[in-house]
Structures are given as structure tokens and as C-alpha cells.
N, C-alpha and C. Protein backbone atom coordinates (compact mmCIF):
# COMPACT_ATOMS: atom_id res chain seq x y z
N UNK A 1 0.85 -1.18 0.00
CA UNK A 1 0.00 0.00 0.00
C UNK A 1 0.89 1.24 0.00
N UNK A 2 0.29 2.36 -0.48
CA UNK A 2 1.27 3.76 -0.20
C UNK A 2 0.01 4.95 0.30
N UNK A 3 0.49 5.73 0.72
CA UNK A 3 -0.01 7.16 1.23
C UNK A 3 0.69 8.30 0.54
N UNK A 4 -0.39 8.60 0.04
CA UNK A 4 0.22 9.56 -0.86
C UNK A 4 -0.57 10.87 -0.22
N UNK A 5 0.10 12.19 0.44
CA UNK A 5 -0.08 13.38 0.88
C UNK A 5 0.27 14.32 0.25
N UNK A 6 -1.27 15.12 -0.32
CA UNK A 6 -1.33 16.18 -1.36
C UNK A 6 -1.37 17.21 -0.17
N UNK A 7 -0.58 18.75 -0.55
CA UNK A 7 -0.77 19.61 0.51
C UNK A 7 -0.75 20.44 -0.58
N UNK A 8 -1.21 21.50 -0.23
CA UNK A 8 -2.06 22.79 -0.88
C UNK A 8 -1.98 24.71 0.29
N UNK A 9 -1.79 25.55 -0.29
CA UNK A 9 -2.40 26.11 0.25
C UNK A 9 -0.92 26.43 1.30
N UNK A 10 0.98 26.11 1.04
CA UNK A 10 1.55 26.85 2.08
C UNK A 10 1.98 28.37 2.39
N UNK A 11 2.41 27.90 3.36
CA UNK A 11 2.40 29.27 4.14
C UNK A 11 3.74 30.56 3.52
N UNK A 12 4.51 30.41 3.08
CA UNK A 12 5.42 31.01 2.42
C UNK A 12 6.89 31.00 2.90
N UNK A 13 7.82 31.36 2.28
CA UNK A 13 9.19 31.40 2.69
C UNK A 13 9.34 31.82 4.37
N UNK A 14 9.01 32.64 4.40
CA UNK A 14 9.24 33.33 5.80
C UNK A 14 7.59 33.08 7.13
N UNK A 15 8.12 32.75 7.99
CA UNK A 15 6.69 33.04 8.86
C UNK A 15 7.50 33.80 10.46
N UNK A 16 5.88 34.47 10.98
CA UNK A 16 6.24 35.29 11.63
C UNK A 16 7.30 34.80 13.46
N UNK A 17 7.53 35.87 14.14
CA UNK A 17 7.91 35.13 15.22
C UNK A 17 7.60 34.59 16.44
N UNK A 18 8.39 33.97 17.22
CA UNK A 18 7.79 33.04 17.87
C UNK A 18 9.09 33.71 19.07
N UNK A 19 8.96 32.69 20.36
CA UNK A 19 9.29 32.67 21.67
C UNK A 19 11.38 32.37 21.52
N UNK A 20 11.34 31.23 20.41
CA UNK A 20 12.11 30.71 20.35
C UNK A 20 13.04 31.50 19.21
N UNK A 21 12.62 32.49 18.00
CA UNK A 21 13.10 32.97 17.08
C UNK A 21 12.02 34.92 17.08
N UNK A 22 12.82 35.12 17.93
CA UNK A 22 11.75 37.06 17.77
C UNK A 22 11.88 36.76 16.19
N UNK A 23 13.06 36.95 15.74
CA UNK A 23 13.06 37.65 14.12
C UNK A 23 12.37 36.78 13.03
N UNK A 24 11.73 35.89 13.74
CA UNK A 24 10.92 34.64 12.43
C UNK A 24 11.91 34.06 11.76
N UNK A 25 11.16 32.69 11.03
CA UNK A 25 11.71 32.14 10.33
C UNK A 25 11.55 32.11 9.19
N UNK A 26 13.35 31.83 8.54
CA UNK A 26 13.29 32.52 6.90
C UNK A 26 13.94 31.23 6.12
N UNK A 27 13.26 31.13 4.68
CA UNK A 27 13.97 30.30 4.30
C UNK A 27 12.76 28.73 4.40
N UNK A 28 11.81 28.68 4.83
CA UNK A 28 11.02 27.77 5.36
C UNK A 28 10.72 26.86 4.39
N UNK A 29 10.88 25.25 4.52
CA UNK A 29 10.75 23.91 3.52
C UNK A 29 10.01 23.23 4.86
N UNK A 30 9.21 22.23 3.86
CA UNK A 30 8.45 20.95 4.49
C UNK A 30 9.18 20.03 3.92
N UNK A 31 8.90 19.02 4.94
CA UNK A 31 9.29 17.44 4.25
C UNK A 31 8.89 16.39 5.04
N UNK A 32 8.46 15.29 4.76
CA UNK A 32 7.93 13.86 5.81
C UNK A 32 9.64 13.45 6.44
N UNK A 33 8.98 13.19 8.06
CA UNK A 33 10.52 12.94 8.71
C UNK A 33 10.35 11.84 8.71
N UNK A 34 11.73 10.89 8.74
CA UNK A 34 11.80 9.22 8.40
C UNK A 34 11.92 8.43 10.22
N UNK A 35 10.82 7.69 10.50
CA UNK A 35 11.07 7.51 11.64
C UNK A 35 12.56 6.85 12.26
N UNK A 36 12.55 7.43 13.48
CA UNK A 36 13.67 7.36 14.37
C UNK A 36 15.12 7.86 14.03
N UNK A 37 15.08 8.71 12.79
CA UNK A 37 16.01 9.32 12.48
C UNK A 37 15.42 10.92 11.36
N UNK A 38 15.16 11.44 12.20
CA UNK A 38 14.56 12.84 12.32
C UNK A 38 15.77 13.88 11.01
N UNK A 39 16.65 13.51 11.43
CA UNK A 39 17.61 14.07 10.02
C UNK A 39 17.04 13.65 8.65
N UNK A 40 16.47 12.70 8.61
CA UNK A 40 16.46 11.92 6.93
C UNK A 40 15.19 12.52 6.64
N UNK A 41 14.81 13.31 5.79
CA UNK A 41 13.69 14.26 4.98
C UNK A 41 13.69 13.22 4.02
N UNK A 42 12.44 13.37 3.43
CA UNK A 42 11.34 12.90 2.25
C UNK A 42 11.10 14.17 1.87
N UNK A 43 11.46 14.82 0.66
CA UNK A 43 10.76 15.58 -0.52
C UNK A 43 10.98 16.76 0.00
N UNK A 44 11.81 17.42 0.57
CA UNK A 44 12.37 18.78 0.89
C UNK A 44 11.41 19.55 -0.07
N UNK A 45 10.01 20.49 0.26
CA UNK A 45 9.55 21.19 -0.36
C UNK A 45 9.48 22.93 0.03
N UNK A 46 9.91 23.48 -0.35
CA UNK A 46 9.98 25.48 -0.52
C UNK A 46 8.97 25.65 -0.30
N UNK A 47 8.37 26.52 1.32
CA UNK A 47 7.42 26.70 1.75
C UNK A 47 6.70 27.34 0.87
N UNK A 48 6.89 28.28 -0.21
CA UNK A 48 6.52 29.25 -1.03
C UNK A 48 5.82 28.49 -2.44
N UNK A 49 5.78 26.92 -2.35
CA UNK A 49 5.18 26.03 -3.66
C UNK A 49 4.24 25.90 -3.65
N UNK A 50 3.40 25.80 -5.02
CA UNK A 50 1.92 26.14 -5.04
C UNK A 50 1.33 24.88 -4.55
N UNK A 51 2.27 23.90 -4.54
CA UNK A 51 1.79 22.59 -3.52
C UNK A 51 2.79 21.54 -3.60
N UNK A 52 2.36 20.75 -2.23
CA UNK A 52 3.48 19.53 -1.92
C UNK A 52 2.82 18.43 -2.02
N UNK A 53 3.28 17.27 -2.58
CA UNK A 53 2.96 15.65 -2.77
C UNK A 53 4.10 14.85 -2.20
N UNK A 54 4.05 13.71 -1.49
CA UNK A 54 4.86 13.06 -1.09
C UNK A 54 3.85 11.69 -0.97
N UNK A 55 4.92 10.47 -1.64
CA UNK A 55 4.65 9.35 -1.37
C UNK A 55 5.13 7.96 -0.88
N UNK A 56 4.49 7.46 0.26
CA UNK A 56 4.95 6.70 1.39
C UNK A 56 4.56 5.61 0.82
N UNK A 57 5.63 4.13 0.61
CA UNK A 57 5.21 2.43 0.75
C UNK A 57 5.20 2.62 2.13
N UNK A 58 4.21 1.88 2.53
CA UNK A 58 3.53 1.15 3.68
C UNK A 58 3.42 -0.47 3.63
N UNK A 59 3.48 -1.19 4.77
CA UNK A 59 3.21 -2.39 4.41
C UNK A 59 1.95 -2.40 5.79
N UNK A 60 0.99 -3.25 5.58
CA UNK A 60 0.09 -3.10 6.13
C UNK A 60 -0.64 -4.73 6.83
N UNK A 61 -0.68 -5.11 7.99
CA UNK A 61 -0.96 -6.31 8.44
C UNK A 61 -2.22 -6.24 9.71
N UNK A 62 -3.19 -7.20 10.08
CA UNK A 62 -4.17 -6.90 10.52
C UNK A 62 -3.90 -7.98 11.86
N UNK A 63 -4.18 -7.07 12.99
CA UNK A 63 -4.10 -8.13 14.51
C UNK A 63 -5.40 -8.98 14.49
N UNK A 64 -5.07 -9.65 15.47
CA UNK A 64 -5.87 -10.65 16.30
C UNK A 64 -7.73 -9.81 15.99
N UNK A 65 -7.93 -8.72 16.55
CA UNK A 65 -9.12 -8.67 16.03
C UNK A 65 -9.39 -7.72 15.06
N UNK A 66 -8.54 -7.95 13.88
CA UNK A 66 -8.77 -7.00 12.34
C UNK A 66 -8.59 -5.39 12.53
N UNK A 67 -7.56 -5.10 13.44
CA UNK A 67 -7.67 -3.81 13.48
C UNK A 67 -6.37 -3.95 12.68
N UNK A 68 -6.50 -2.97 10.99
CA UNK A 68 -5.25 -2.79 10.28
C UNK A 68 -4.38 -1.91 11.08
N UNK A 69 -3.12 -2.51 11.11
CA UNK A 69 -1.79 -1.66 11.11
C UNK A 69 -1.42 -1.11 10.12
N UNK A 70 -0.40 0.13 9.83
CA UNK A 70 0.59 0.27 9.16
C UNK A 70 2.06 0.42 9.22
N UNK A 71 2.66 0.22 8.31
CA UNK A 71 4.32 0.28 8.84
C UNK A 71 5.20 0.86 7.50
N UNK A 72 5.74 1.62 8.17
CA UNK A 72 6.63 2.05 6.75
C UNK A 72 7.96 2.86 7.37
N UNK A 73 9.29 3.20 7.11
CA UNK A 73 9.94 4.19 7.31
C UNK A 73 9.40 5.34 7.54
N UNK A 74 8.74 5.78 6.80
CA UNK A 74 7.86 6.84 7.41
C UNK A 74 6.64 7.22 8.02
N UNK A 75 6.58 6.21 8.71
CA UNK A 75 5.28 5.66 9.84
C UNK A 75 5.97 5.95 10.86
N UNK A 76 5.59 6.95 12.03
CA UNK A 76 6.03 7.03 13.29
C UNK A 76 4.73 6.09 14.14
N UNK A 77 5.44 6.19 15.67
CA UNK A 77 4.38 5.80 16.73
C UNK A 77 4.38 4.29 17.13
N UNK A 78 3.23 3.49 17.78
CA UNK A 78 2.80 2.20 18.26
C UNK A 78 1.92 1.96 17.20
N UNK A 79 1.60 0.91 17.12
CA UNK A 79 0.42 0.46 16.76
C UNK A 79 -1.01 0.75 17.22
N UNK A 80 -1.77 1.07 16.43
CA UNK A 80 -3.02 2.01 17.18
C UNK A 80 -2.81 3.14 17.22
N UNK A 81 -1.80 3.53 17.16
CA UNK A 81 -1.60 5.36 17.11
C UNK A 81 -0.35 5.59 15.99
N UNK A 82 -0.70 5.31 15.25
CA UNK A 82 0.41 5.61 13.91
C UNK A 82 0.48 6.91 13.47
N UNK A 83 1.29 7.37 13.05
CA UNK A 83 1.15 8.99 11.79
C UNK A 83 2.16 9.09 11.56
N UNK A 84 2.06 10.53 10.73
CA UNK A 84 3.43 10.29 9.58
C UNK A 84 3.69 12.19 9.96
N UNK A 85 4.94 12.61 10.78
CA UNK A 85 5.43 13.74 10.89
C UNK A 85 5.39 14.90 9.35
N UNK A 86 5.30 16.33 9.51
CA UNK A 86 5.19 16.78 8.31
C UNK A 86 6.41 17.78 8.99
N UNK A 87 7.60 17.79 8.64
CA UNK A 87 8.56 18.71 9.43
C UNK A 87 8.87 19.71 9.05
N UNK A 88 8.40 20.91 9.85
CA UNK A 88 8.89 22.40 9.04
C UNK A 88 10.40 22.96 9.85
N UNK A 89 11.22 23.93 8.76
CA UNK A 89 11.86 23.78 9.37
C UNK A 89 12.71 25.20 7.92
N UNK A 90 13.56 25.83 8.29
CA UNK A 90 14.44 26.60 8.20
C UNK A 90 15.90 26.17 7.47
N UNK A 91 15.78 26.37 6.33
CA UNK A 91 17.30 26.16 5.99
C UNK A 91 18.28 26.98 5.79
N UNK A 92 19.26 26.68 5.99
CA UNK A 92 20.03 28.06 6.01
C UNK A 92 21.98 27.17 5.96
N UNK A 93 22.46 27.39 5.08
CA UNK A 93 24.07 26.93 5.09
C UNK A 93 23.93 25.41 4.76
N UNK A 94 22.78 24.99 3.96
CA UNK A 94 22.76 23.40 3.49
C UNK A 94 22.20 22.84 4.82
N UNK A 95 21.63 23.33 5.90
CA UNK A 95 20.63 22.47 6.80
C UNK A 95 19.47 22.81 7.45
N UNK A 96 19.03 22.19 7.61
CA UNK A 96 17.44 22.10 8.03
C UNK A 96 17.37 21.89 9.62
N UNK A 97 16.90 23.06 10.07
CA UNK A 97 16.46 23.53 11.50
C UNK A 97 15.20 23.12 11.49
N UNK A 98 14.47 22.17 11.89
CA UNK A 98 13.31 22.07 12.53
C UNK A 98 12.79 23.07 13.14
N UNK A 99 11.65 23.38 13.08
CA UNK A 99 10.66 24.64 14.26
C UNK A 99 9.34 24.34 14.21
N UNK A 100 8.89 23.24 13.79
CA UNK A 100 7.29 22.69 14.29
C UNK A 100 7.26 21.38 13.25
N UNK A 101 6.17 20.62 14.07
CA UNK A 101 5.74 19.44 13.06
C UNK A 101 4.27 19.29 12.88
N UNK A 102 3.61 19.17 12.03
CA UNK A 102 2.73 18.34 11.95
C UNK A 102 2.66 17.10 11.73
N UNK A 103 1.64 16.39 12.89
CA UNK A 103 1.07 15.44 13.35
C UNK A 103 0.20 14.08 12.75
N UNK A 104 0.29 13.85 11.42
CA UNK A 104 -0.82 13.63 10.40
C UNK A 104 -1.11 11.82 11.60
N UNK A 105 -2.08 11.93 11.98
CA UNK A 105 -2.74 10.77 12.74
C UNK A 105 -3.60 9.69 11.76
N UNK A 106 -3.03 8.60 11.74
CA UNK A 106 -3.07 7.55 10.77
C UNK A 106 -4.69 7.10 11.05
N UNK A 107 -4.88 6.89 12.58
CA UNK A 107 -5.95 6.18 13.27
C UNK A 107 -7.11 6.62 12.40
N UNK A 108 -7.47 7.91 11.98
CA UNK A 108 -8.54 8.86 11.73
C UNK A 108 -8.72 8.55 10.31
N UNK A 109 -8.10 7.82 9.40
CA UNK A 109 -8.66 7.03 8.01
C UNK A 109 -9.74 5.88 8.17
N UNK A 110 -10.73 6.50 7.83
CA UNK A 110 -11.35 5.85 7.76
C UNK A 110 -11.19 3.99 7.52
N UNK A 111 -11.78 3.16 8.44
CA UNK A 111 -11.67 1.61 7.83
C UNK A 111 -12.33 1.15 6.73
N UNK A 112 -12.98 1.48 5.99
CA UNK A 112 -13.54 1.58 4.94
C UNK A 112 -13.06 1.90 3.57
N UNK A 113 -12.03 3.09 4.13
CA UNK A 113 -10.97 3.67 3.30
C UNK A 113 -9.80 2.44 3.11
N UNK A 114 -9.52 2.15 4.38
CA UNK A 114 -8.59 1.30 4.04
C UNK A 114 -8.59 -0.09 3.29
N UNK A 115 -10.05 -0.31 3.57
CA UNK A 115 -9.92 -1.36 3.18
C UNK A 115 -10.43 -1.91 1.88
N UNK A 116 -10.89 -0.37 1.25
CA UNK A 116 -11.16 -0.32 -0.10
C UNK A 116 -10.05 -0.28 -1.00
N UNK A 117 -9.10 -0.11 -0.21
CA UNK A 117 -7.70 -0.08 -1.38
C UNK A 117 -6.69 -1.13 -1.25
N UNK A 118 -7.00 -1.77 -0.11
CA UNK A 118 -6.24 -3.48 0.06
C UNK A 118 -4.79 -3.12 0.46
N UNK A 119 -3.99 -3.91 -0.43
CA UNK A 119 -2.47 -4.04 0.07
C UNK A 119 -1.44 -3.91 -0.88
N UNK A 120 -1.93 -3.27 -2.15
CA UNK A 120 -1.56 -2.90 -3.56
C UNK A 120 -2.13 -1.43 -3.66
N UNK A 121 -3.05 -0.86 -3.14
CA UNK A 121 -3.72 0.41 -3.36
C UNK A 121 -3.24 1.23 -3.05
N UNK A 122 -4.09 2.93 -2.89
CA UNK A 122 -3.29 4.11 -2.39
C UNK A 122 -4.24 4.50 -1.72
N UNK A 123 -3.71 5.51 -0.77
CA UNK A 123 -4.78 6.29 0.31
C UNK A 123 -4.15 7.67 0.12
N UNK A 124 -4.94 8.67 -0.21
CA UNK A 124 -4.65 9.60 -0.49
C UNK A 124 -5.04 10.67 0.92
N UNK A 125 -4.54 11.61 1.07
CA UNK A 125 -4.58 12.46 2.23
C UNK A 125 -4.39 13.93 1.69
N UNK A 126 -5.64 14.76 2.04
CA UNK A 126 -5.69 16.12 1.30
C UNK A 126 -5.72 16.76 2.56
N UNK A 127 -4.48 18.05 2.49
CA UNK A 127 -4.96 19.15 3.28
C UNK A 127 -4.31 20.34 3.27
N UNK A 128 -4.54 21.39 3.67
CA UNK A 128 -4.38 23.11 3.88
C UNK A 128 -2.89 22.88 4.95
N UNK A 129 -1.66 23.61 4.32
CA UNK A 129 -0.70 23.58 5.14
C UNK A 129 -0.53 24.86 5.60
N UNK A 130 -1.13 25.24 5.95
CA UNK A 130 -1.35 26.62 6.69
C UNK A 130 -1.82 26.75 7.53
N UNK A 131 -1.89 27.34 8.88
CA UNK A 131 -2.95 27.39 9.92
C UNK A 131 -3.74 28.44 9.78
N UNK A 132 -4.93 29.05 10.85
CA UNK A 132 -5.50 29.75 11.25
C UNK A 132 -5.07 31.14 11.23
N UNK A 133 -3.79 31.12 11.46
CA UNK A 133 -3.02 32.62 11.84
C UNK A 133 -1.79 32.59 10.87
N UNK A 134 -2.03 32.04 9.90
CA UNK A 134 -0.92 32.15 8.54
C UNK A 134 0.16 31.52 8.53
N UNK A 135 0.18 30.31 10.00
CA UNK A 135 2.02 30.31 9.80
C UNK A 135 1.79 28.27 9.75
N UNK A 136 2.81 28.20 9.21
CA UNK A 136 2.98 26.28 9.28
C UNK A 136 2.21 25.66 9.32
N UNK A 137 0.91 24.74 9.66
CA UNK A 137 0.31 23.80 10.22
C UNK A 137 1.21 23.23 11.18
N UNK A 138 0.71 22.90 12.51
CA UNK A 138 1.44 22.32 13.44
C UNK A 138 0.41 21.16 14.22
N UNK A 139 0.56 20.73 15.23
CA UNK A 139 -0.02 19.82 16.16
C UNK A 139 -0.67 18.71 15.67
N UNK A 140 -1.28 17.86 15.96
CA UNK A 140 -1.91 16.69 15.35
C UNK A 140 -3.34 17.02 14.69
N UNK A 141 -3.35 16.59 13.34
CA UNK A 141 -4.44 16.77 12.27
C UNK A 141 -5.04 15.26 11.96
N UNK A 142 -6.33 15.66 12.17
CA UNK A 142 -7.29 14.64 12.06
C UNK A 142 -8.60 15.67 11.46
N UNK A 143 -9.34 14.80 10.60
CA UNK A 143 -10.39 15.91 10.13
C UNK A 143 -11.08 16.66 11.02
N UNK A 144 -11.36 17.58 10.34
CA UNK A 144 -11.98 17.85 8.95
C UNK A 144 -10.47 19.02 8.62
N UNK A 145 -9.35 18.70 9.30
CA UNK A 145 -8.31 19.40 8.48
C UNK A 145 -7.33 18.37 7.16
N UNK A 146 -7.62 17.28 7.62
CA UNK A 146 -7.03 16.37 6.44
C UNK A 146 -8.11 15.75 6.11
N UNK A 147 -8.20 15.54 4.95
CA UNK A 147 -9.66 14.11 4.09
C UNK A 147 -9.03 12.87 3.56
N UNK A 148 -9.56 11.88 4.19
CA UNK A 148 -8.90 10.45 3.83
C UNK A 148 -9.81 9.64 2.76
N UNK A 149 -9.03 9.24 1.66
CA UNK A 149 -10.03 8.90 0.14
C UNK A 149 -9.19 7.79 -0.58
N UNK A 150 -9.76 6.97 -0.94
CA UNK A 150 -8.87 5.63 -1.99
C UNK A 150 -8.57 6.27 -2.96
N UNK A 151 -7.60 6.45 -3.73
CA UNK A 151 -6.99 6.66 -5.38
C UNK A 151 -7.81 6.08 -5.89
């Protein structure tokens, strides 16, 4: 199976400041972080692009009472609480400063979804990478900020 995450709608090169940076951050890229090694980016995208796609193999196996798992390099978490990090972050001299993540929570796909697309299929994930107040998307997203749909 793969997950494929369409994002739309970012926030731009620069966003405003915070506790940790008065002067904001400049220079701003997304990318999916690879679990347990937070350095390794998926699809380094320029906050300023009219949109980001990234696509995850998953391998996918069902417990004792049919609740699907997923697993992939870029699957964080336990089982039962899976998601896939969206890492924003600042580049500057060839590296990438982290300064927020989004949360994309696996649990919240629909089973129906999943299981309309089997173990060969795609699950597609649509959403607004922007928040409320113009800057990143951050914290854990579950709808109605992401929509979960079979290819």
C-alpha cells in the first residue's frame, strides 16, 4: 500500500515570530521525517510552492481482532496510534532547522478507506498547510483538516 499526501495552500518562505526565534523564520521547507532518524527528509519542499505531494510504501498487516496496522519508514508511533510527521523547518548553510511538526494521525482514516484499497492500493490524504493565523500547520491533524479517500 502507499499514502500519498497532497498539501495545498503553504504558508510562504518566511513566517512570523515566535518565543524561540523574535526575528521569524526565513527560508522555510516541508518534508515527511523518516522515523527514528529525524535528520532523513522525504521531498524537501519550498514553503513558497503552489503545492506539496509526497509518497509513502507502507506495508500493512491486521491483529488478532482485524484492526489494520501500518508500517513504513515513514510511519512514526505504536500500533493504534500511527502517523506520519510533516517537518517544518528553516534552511540556512545546506541544513534544516526544525521549528514545528505536523502530526498527520493515521488512526482517523477511515476503515472503509482502508480497506477499499487493500495491500496494492493508495490512500490519499488532502490538506491546507497553513494554519489559522498564517504560519505552518502544526499539532496533530485529524479531520476535517485532512480528508482520507482511496486513489
Amino acid at each position: 500500500m502507499r499514502i500519498r499526501i497532497e498539501g495545498t495552500g503553504l504558508p510562504g518562505r518566511s513566517c512570523g515570530p515566535g518565543p524561540q526565534q523574535p526575528g521569524g523564520q526565513h527560508n522555510v521547507h516541508v518534508a515527511v521525517q523518516r522515523r527514528g532518524k529525524p535528520s532523513e527528509l522525504l521531498g524537501l519542499i519550498p514553503g513558497d510552492a503552489p503545492s506539496a505531494t509526497w509518497t509513502l510504501d507502507c506495508v500493512t498487516s491486521a491483529d488478532d481482532s482485524g484492526r489494520i496496522d501500518v508500517r513504513g519508514p515513514y510511519i512514526q508511533g505504536s500500533p493504534g496510534s500511527r502517523f506520519i510527521y510533516l517537518s517544518w523547518g528553516a534552511v540556512a548553510d545546506g541544513a534544516f532547522m526544525m521549528f514545528r511538526r505536523a502530526k498527520l494521525q493515521l488512526d482517523a482514516i477511515p476503515a472503509d478507506v482502508i480497506a477499499q484499497v487493500g495491500a496494492d492500493g493508495e490512500i490519499v490524504g488532502r490538506l491546507g498547510l497553513t494554519d489559522s493565523k498564517g504560519q505552518p500547520l502544526c499539532a496533530s491533524v485529524r479531520p476535517p483538516l485532512i480528508t482520507w479517500s482511496a486513489a
